[in-house]
C-alpha atoms as a PDB file:
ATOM      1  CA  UNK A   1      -3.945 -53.421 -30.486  1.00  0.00           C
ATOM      2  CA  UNK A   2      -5.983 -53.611 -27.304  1.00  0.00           C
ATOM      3  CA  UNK A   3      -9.153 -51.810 -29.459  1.00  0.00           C
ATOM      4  CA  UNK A   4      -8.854 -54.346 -31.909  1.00  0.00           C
ATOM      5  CA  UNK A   5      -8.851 -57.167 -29.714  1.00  0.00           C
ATOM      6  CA  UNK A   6     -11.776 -55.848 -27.909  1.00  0.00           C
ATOM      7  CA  UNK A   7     -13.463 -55.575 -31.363  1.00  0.00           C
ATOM      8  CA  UNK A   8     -12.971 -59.164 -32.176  1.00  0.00           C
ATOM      9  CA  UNK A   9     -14.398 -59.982 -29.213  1.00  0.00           C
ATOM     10  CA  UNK A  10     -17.779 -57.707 -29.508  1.00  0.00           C
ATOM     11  CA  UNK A  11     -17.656 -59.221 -33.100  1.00  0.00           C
ATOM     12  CA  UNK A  12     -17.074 -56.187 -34.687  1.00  0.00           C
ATOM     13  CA  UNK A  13     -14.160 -57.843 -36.121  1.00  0.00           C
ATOM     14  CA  UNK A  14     -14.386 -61.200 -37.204  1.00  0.00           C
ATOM     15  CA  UNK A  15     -10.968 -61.834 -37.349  1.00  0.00           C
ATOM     16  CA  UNK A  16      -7.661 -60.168 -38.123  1.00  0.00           C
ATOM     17  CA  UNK A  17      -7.143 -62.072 -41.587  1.00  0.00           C
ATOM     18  CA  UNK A  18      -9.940 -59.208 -42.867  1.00  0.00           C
ATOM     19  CA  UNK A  19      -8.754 -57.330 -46.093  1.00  0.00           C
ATOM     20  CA  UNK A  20      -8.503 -53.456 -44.584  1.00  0.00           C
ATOM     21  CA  UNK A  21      -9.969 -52.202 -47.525  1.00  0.00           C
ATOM     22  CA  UNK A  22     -13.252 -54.071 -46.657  1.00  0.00           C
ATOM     23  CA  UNK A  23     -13.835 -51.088 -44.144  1.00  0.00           C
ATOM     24  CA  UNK A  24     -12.151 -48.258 -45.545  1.00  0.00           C
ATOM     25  CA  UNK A  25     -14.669 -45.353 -46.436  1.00  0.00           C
ATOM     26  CA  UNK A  26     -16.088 -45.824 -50.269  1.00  0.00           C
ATOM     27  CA  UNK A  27     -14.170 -42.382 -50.954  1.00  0.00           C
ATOM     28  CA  UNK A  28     -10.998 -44.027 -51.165  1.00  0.00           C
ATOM     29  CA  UNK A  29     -11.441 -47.294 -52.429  1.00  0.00           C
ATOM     30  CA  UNK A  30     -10.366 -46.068 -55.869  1.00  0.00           C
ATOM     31  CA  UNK A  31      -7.033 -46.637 -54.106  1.00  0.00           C
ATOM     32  CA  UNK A  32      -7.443 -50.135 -54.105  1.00  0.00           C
ATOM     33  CA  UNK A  33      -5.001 -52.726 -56.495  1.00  0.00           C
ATOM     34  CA  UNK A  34      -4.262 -56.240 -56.575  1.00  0.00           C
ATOM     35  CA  UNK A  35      -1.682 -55.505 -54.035  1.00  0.00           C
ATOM     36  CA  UNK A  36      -2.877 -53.060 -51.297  1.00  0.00           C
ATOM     37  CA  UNK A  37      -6.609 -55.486 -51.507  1.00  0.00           C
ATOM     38  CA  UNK A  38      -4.197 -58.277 -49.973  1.00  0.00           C
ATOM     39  CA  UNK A  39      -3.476 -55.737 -46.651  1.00  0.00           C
ATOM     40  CA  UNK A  40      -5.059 -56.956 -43.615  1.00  0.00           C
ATOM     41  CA  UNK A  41      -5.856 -56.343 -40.275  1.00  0.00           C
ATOM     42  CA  UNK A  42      -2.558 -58.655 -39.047  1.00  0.00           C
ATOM     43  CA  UNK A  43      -0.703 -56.241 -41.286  1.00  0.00           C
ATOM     44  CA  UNK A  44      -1.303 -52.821 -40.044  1.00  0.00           C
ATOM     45  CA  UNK A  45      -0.843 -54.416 -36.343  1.00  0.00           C
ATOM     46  CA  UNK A  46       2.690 -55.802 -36.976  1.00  0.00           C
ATOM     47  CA  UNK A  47       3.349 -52.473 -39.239  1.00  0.00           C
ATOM     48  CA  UNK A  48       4.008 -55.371 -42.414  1.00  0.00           C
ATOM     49  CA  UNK A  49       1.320 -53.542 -44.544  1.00  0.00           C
ATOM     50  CA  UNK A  50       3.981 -52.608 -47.280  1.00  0.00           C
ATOM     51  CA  UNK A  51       2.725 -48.999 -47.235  1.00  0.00           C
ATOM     52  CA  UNK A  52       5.978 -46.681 -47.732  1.00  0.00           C
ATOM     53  CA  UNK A  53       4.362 -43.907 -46.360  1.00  0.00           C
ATOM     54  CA  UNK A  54       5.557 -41.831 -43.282  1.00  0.00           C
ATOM     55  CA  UNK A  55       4.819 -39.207 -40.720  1.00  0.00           C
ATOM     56  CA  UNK A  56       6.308 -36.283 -42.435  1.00  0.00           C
ATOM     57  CA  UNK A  57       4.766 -37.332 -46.205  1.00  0.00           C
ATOM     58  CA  UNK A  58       1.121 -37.564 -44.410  1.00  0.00           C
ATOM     59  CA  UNK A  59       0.696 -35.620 -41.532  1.00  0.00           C
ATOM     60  CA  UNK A  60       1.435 -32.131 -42.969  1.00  0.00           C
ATOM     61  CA  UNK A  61      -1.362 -32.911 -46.349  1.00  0.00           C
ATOM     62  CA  UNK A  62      -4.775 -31.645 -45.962  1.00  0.00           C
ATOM     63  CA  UNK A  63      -6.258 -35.759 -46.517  1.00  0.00           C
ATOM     64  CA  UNK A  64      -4.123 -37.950 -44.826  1.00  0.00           C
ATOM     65  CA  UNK A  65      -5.748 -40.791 -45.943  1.00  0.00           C
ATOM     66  CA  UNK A  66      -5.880 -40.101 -49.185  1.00  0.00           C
ATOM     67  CA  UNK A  67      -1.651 -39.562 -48.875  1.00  0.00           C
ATOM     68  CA  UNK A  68      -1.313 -42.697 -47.283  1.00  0.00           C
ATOM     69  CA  UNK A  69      -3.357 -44.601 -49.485  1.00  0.00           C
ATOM     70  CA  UNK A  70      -2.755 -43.674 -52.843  1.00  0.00           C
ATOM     71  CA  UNK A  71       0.876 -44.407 -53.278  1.00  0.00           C
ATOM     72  CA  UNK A  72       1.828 -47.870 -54.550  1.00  0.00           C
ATOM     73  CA  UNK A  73       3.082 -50.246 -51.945  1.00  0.00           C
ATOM     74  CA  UNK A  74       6.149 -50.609 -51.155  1.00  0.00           C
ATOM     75  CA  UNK A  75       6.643 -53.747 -50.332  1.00  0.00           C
ATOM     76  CA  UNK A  76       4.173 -56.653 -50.684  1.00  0.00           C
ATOM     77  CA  UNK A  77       1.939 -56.991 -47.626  1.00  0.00           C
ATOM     78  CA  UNK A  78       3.138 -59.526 -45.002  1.00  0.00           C
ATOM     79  CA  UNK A  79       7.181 -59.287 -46.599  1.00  0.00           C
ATOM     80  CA  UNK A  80       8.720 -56.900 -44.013  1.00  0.00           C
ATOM     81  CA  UNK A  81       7.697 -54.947 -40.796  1.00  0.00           C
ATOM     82  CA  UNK A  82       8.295 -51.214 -41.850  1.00  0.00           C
ATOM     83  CA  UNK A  83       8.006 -48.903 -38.222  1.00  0.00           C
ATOM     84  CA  UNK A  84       5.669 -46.374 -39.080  1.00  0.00           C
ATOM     85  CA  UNK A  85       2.458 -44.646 -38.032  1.00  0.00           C
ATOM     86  CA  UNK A  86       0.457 -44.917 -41.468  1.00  0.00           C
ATOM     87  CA  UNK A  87      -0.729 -48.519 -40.278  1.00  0.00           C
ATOM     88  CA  UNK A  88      -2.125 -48.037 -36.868  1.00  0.00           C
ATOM     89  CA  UNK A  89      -3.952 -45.240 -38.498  1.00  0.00           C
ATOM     90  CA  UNK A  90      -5.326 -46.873 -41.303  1.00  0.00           C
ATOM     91  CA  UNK A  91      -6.026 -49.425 -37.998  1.00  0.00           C
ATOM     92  CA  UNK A  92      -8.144 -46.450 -36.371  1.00  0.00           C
ATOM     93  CA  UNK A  93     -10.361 -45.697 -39.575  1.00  0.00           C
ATOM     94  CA  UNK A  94     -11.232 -48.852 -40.196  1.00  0.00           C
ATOM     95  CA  UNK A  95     -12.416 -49.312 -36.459  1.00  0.00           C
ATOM     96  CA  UNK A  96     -14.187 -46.188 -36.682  1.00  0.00           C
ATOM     97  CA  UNK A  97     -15.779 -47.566 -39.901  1.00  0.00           C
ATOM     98  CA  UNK A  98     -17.303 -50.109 -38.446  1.00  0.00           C
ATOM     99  CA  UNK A  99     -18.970 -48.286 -35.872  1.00  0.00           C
ATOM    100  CA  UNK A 100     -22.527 -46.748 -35.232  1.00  0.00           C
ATOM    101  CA  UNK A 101     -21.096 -44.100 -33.035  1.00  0.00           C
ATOM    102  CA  UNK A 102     -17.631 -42.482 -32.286  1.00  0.00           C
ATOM    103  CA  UNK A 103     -14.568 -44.470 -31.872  1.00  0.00           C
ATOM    104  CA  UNK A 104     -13.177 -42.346 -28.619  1.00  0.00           C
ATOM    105  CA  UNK A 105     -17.079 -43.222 -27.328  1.00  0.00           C
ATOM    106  CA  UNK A 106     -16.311 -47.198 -28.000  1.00  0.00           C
ATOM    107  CA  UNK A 107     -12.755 -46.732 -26.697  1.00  0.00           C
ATOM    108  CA  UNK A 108     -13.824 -45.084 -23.172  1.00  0.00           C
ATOM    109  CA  UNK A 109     -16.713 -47.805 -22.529  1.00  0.00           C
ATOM    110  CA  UNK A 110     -14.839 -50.684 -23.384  1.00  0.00           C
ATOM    111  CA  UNK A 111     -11.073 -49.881 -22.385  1.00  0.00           C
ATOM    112  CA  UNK A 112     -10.495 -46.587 -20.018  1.00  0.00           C
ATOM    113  CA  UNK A 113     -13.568 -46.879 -18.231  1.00  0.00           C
ATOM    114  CA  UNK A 114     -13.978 -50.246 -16.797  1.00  0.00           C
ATOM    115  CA  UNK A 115     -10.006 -49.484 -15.850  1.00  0.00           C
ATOM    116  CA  UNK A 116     -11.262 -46.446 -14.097  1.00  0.00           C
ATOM    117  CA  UNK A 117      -8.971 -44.186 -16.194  1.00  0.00           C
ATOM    118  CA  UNK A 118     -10.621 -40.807 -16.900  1.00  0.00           C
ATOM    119  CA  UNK A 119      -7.980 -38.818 -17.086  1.00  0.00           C
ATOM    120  CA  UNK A 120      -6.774 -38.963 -20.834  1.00  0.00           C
ATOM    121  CA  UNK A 121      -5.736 -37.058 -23.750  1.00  0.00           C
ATOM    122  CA  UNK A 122      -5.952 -38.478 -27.101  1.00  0.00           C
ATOM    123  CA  UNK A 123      -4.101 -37.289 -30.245  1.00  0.00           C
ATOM    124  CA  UNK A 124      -6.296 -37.426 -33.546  1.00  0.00           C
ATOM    125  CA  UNK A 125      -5.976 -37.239 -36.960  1.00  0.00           C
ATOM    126  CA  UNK A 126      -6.908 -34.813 -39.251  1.00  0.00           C
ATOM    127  CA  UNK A 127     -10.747 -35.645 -39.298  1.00  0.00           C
ATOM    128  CA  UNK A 128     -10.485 -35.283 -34.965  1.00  0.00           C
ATOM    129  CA  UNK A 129     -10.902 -39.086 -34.843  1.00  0.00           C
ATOM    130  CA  UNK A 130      -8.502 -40.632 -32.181  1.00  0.00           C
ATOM    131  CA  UNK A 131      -5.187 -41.336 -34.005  1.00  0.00           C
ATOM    132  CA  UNK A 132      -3.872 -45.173 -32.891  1.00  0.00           C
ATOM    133  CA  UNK A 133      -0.358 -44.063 -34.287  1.00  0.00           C
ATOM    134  CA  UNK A 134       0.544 -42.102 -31.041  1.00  0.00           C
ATOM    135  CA  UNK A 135      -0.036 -39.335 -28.860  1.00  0.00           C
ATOM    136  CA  UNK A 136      -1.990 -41.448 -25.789  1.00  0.00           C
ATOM    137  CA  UNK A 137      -1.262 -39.258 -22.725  1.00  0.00           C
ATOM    138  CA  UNK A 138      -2.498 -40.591 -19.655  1.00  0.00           C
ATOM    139  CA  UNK A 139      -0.894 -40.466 -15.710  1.00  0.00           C
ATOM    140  CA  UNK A 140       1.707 -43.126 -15.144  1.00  0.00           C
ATOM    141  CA  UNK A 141      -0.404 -44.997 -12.561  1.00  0.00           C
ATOM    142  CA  UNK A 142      -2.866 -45.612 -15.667  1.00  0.00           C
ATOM    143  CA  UNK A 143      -0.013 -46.561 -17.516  1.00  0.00           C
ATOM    144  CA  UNK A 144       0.186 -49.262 -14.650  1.00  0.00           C
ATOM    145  CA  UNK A 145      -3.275 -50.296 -14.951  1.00  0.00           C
ATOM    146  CA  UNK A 146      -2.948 -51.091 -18.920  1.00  0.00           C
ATOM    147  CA  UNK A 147       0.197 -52.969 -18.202  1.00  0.00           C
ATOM    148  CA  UNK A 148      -1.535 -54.580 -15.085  1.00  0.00           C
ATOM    149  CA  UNK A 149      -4.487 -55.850 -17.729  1.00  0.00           C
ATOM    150  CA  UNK A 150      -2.152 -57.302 -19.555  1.00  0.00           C
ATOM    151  CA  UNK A 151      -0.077 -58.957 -16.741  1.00  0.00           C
ATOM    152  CA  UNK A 152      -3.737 -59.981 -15.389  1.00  0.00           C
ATOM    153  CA  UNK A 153      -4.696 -62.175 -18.960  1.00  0.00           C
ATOM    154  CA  UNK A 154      -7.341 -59.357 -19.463  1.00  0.00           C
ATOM    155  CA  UNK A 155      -9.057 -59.045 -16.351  1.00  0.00           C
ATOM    156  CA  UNK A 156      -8.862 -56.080 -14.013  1.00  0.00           C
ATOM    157  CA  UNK A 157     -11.002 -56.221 -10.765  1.00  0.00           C
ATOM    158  CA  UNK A 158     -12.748 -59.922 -11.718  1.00  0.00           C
ATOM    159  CA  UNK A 159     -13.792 -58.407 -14.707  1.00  0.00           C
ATOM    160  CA  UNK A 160     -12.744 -59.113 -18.629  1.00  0.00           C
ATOM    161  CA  UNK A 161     -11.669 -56.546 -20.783  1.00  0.00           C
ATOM    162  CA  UNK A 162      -9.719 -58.271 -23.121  1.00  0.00           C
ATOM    163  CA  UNK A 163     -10.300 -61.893 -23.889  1.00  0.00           C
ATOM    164  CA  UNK A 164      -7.459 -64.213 -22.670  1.00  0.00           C
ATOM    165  CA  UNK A 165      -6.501 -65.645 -26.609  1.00  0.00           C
ATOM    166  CA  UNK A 166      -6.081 -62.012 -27.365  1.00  0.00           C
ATOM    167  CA  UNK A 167      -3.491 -61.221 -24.888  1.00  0.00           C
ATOM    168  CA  UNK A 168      -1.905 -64.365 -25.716  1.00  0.00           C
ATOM    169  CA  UNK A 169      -2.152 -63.928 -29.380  1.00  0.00           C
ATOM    170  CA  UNK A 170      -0.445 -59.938 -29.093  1.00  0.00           C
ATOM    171  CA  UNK A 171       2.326 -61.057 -27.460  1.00  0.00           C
END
């Protein structure tokens, strides 16, 4: 959630009422129906995307997004929240969509490294792109420092990481 606030704000994002599919490689957009083109950003980030799709179905396939995406929905987008990892991972391809370099790159200059966290392991899926799902190991005084930005409105050390609204607007 933090990545995609901080995308919003570098205008990467214009907002998180964008249809997912608008940045979802041109590979898979054969996926796309009348239902799954009404997923958005909001969506994937409160886990209401209707995808039925979970850990064990995806994560052992050769093309996870291909798994996650072809499958009909569900449920219709916005109906339930479903807990699952297929929509903060469809949240971390679309990110890295969007972007002229790597996501992990973006995520270190924007996030861990103005919080002075270095020390960091992220999981990834199965193209080695970080995996939003899960799998963030970092030392429990970083820990502190994420939950410190947010305790802070988005600042850490006079400086903004995360716009206020988007703090606000996560909670």
């Amino acid at each position: 959630s933090a990545m995609i606030g901080i995308a919003i704000d570098d205008g990467i994002i214009a907002n998180t009422q964008e249809s997912v599919y608008d940045y979802l490689p041109k590979s898979y957009q054969y996926t796309k129906d009348e239902a799954k083109a009404k997923i958005t950003i909001e969506h994937l980030l409160t886990m209401s995307s209707g995808i039925g799709v979970y850990e064990d179905d995806y994560q052992e396939t050769e093309d996870w997004l291909k798994t996650v995406l072809e499958p009909k929905l569900k449920y219709e987008a916005g109906t339930r929240t479903n807990y699952m990892s297929a929509d903060p991972f469809l949240l971390s391809v679309n990110l890295s969509e969007r972007l002229s370099y790597p996501l992990e790159f973006y995520m270190h200059q924007k996030l861990f490294g103005p919080l002075g966290i270095d020390n960091y392991i992220l999981n990834t899926d199965d193209q080695g792109n970080p995996y939003f799902a899960g799998g963030l190991c970092m030392t429990p005084r970083d820990m502190l420092k994420f939950g410190q930005l947010y305790l802070n409105k988005g600042m850490w050390k006079g400086k903004r990481i995360l716009s206020e609204k988007w703090i606000t607007d996560s909670f």
